[in-house]
C-alpha atoms as a PDB file:
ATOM      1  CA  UNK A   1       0.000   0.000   0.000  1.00  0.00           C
ATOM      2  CA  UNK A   2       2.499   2.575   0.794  1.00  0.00           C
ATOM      3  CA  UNK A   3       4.328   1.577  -1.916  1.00  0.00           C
ATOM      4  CA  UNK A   4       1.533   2.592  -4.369  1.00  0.00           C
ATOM      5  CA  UNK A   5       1.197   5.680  -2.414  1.00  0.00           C
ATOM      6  CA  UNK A   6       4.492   6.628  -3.027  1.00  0.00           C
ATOM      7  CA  UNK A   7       4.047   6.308  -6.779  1.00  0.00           C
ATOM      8  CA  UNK A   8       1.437   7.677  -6.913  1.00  0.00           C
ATOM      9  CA  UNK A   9       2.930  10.909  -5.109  1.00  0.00           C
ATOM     10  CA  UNK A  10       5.676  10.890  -7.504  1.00  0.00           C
ATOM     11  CA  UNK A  11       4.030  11.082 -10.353  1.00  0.00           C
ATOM     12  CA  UNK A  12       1.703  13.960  -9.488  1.00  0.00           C
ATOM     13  CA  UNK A  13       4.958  15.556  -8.740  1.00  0.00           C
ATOM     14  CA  UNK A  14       6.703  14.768 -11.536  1.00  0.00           C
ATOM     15  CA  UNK A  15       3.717  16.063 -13.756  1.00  0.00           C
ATOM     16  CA  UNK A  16       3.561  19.374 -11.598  1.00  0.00           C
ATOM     17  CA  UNK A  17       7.117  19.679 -12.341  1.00  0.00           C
ATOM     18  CA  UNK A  18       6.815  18.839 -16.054  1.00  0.00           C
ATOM     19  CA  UNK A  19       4.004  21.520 -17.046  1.00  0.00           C
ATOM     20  CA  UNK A  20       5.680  24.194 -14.259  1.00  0.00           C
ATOM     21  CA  UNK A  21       9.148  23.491 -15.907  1.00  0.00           C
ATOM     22  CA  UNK A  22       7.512  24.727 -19.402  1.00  0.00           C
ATOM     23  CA  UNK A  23       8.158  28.510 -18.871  1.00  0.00           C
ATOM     24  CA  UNK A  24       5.307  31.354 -18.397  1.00  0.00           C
ATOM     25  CA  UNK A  25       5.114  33.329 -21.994  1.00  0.00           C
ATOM     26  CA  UNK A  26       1.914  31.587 -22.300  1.00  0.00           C
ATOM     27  CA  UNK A  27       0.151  29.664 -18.881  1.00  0.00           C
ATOM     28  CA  UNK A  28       2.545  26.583 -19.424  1.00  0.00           C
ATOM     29  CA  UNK A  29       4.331  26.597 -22.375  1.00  0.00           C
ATOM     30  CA  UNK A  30       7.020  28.319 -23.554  1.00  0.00           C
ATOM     31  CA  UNK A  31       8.812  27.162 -26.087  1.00  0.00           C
ATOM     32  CA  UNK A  32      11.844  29.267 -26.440  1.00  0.00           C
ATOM     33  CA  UNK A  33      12.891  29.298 -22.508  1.00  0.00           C
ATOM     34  CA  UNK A  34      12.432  25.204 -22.869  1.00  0.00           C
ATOM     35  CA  UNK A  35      15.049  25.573 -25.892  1.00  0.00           C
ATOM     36  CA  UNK A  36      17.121  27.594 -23.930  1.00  0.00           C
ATOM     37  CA  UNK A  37      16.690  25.803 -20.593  1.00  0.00           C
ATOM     38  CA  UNK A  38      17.531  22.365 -22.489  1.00  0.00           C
ATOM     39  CA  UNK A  39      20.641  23.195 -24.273  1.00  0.00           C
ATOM     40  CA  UNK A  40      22.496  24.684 -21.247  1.00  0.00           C
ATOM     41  CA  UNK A  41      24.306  28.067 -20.098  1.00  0.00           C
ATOM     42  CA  UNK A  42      27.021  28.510 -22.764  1.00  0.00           C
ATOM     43  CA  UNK A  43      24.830  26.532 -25.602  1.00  0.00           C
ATOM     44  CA  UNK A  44      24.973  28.680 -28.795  1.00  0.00           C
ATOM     45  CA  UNK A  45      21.567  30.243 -30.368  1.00  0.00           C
ATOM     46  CA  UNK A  46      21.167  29.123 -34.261  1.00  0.00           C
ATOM     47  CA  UNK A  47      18.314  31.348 -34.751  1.00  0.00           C
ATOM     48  CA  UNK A  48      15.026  31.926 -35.098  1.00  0.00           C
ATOM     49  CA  UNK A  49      13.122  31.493 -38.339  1.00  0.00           C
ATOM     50  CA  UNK A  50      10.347  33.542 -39.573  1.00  0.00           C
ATOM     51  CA  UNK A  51       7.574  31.739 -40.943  1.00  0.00           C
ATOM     52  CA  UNK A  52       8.234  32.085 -44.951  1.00  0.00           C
ATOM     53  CA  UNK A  53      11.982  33.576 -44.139  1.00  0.00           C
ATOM     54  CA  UNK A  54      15.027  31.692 -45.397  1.00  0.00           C
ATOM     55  CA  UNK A  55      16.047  28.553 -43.176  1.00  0.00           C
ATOM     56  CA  UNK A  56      19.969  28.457 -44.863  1.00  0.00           C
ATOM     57  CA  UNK A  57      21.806  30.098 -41.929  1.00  0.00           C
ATOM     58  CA  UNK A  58      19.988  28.329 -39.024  1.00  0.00           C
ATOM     59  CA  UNK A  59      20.072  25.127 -40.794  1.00  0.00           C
ATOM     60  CA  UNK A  60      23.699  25.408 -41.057  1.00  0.00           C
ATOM     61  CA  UNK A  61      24.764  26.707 -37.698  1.00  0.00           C
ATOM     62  CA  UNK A  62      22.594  23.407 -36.515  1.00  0.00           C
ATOM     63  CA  UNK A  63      24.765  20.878 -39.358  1.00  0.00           C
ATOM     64  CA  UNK A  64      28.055  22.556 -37.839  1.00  0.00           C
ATOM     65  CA  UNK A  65      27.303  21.890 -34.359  1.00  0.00           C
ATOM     66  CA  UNK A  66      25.773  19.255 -34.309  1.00  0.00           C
ATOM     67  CA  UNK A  67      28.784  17.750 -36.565  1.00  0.00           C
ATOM     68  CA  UNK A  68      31.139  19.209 -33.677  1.00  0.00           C
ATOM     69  CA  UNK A  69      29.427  17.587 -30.524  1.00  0.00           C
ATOM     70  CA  UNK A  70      28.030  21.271 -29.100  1.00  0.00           C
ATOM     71  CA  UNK A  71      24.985  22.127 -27.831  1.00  0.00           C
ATOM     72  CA  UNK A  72      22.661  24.288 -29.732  1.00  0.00           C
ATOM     73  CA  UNK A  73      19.164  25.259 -30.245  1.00  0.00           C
ATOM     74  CA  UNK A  74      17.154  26.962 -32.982  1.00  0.00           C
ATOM     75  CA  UNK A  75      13.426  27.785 -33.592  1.00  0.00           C
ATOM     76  CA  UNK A  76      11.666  27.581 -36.864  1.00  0.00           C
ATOM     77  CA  UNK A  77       8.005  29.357 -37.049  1.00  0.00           C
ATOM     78  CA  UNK A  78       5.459  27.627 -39.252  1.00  0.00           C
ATOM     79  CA  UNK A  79       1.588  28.708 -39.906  1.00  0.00           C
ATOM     80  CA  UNK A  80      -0.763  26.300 -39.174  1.00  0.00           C
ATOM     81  CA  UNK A  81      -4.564  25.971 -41.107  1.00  0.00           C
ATOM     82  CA  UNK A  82      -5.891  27.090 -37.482  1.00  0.00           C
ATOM     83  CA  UNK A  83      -3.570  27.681 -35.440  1.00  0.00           C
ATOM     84  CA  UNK A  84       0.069  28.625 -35.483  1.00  0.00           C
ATOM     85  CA  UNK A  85       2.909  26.360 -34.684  1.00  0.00           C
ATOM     86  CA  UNK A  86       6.558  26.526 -34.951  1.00  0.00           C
ATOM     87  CA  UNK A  87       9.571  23.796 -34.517  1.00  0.00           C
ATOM     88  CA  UNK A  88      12.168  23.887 -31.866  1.00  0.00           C
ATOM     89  CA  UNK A  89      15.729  21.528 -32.024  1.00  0.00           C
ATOM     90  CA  UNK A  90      17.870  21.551 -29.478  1.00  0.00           C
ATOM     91  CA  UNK A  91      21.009  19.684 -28.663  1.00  0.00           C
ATOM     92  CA  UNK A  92      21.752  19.458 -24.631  1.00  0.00           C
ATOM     93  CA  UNK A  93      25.027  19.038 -23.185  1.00  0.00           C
ATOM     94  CA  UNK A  94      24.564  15.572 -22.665  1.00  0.00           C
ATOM     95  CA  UNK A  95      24.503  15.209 -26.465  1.00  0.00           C
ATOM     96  CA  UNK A  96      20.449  14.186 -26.770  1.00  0.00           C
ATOM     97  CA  UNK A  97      18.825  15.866 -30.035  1.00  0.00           C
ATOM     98  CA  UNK A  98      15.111  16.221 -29.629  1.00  0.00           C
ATOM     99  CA  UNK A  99      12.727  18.429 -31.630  1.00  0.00           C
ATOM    100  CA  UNK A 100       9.910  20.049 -30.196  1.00  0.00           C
ATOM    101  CA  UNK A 101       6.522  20.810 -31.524  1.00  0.00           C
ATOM    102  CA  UNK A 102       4.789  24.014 -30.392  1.00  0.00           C
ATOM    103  CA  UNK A 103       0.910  23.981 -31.208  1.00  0.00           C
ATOM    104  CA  UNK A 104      -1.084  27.404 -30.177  1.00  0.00           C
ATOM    105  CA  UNK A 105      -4.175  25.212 -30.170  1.00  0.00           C
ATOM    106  CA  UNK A 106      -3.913  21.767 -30.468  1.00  0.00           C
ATOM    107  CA  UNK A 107      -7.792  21.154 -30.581  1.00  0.00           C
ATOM    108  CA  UNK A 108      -7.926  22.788 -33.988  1.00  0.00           C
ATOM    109  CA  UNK A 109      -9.531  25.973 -33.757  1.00  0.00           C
ATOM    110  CA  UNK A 110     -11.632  25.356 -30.024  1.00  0.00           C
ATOM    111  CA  UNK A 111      -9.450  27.097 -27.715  1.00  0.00           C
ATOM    112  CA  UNK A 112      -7.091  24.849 -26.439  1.00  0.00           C
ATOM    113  CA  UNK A 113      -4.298  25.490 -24.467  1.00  0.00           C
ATOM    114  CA  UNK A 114      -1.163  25.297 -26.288  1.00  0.00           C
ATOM    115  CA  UNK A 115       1.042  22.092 -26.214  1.00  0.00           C
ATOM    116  CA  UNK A 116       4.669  21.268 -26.904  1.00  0.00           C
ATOM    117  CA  UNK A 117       5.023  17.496 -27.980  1.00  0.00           C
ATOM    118  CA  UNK A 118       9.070  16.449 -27.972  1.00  0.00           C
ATOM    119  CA  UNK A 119      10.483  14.002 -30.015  1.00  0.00           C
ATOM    120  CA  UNK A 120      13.759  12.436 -29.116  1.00  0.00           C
ATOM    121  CA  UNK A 121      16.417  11.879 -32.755  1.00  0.00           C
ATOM    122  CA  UNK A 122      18.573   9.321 -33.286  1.00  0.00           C
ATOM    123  CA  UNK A 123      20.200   7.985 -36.338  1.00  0.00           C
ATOM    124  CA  UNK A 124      23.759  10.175 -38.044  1.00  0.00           C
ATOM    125  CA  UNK A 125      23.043  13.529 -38.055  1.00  0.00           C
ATOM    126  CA  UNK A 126      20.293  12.724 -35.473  1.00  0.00           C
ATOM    127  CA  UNK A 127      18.313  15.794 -36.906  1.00  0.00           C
ATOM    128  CA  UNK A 128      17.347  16.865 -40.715  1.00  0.00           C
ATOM    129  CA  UNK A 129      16.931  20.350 -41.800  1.00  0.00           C
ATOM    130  CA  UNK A 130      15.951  21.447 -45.277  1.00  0.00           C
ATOM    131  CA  UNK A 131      19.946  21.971 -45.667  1.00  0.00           C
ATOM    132  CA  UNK A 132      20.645  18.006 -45.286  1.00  0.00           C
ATOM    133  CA  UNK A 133      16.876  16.474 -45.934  1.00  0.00           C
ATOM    134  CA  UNK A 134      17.580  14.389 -49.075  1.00  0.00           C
ATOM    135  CA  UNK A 135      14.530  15.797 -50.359  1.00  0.00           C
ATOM    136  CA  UNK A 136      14.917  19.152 -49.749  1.00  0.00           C
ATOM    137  CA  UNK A 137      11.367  19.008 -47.264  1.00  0.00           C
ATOM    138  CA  UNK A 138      11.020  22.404 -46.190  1.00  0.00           C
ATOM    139  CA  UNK A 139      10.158  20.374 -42.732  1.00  0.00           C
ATOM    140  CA  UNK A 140      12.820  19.892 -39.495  1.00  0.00           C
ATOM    141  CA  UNK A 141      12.868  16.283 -38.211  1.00  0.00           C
ATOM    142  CA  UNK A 142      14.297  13.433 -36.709  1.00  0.00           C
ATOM    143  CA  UNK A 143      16.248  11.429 -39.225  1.00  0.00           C
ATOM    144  CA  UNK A 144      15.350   8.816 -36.561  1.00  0.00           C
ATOM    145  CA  UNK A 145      12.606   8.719 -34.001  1.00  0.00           C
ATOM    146  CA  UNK A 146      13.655   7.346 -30.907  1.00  0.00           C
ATOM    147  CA  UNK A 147      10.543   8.451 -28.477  1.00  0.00           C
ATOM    148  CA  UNK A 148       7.992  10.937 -28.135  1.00  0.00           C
ATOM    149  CA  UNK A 149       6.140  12.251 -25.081  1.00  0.00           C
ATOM    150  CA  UNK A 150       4.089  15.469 -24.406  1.00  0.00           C
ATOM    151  CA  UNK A 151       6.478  18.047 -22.724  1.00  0.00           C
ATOM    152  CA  UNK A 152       4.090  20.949 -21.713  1.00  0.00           C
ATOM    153  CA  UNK A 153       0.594  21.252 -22.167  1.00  0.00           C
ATOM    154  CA  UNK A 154      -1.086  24.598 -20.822  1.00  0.00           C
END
């Protein structure tokens, strides 16, 4: 019994701590103080992409360091049909590549509170940008998926 208490403790606290850990721009998730909280003091800032703007430099400051081991992170803003969105990478000191997906309403046009969804990379480079997608996709990904889990919701 106590033993299922205690679980049960720890994961309320670890979900408080997940959503509070998300920043405060909007209720619960902020997407650039998670970049910046994930990559680490010293971690070097590849940019931030307009929706529509050209991707080149940030997609190359992210081939660089991720080639050289560093930790980085980047943001790439995208319009959604209902709702607007945008892509975060990041590269920790630890040397884990995840991208994140920020959604300003997740429910499709209801009101929802925004959401960031991570997804953990694998594979050599563990991320793809336009720059080193083989087909040029205007999209950031993994180049492999290891996990994904809900980082933030508001």
């Amino acid at each position: 019994m106590t033993a299922i208490f205690t679980r049960s403790v720890l994961a309320v606290l670890a979900g408080s701590i997940a959503v509070a850990g998300c920043g405060s721009s909007s209720p619960a998730c902020d997407l650039d103080a998670l970049l910046r909280r994930r990559a680490g003091a010293g971690a070097v800032d590849c940019g931030h992409v307009a929706t529509g703007a050209s991707t080149a430099a940030t997609d190359q400051c992210i081939a660089d360091h991720d080639a050289a081991g560093t930790p980085f992170f980047a943001r790439y803003d995208e319009q959604g049909l209902d709702s607007r969105g945008a892509l975060g990478v990041v590269r920790d000191p630890q040397g884990q590549t995840s991208v994140l997906l920020w959604d300003s309403d997740p429910s499709g046009g209801s009101g929802a509170p925004p959401r960031i969804t991570e997804s953990v990379c694998g594979g050599d480079p563990p991320v793809q940008t336009p720059l080193t997608r083989p087909d040029g996709s205007p999209v950031v990904s993994c180049t492999v998926e290891v996990s994904t889990d809900l980082a933030c919701s508001g």
